[in-house]
Protein backbone atom coordinates (compact mmCIF):
# COMPACT_ATOMS: atom_id res chain seq x y z
CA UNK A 1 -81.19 -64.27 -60.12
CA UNK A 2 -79.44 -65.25 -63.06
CA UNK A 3 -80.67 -69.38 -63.11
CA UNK A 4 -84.34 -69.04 -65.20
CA UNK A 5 -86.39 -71.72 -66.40
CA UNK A 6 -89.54 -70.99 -68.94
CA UNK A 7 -91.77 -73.45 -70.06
CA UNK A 8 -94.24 -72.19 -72.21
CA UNK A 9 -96.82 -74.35 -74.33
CA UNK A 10 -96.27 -72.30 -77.41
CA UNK A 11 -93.95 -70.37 -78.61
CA UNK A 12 -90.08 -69.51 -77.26
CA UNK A 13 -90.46 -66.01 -78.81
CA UNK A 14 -89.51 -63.60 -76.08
CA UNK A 15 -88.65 -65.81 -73.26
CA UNK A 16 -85.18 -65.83 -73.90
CA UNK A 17 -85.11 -61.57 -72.26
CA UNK A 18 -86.44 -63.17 -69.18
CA UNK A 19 -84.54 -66.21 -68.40
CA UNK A 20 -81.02 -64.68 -69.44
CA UNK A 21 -77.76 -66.05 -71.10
CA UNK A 22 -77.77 -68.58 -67.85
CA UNK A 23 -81.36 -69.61 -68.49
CA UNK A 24 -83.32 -72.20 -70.66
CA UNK A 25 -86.37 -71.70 -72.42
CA UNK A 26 -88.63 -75.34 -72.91
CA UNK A 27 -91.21 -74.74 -75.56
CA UNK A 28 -92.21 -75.79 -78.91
CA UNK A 29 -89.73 -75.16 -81.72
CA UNK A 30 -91.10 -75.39 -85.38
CA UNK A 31 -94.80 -75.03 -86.48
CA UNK A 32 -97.45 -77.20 -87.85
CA UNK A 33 -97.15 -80.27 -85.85
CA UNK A 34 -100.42 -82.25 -85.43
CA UNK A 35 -101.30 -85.26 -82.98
CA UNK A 36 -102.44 -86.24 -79.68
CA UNK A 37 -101.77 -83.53 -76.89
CA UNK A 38 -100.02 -86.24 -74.75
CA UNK A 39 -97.94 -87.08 -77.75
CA UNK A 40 -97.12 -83.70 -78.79
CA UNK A 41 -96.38 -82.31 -75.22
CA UNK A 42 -93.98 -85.78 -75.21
CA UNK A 43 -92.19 -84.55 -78.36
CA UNK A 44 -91.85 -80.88 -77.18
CA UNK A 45 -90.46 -81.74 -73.93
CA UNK A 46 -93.08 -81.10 -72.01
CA UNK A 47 -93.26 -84.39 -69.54
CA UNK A 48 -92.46 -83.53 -65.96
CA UNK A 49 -89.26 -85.52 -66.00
CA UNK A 50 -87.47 -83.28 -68.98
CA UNK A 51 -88.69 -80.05 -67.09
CA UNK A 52 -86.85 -81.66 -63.39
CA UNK A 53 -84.00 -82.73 -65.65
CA UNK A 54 -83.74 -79.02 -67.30
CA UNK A 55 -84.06 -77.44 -64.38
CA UNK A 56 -81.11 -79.56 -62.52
CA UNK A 57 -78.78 -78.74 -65.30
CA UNK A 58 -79.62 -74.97 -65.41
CA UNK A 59 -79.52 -74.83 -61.38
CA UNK A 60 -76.20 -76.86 -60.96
């Protein structure tokens, strides 16, 4: 399997050994953001449609 897609709620560190030079990692990038859950998940990419969207592109 060389198609991987991680979503993690915090940090990318050490996804990227799992999903591969084919894979994509969706999590937050940067530090210190504060808000709403809703609109920080929003932000970071974490909305069902981006995740279906990543996944297409990754999968072909």
């Amino acid at each position: 399997v060389r198609k991987r897609v991680a979503v993690e709620a915090l940090s990318d560190f050490g996804w990227y050994k799992y999903v591969g030079l084919d894979g994509r990692v969706i999590a937050m990038e940067g530090f210190g953001a504060s808000g709403p859950a809703a609109t920080l998940f929003e932000h970071f990419g974490f909305t069902v449609d981006n995740v279906v969207k990543t996944v297409k592109e990754v999968i072909g």
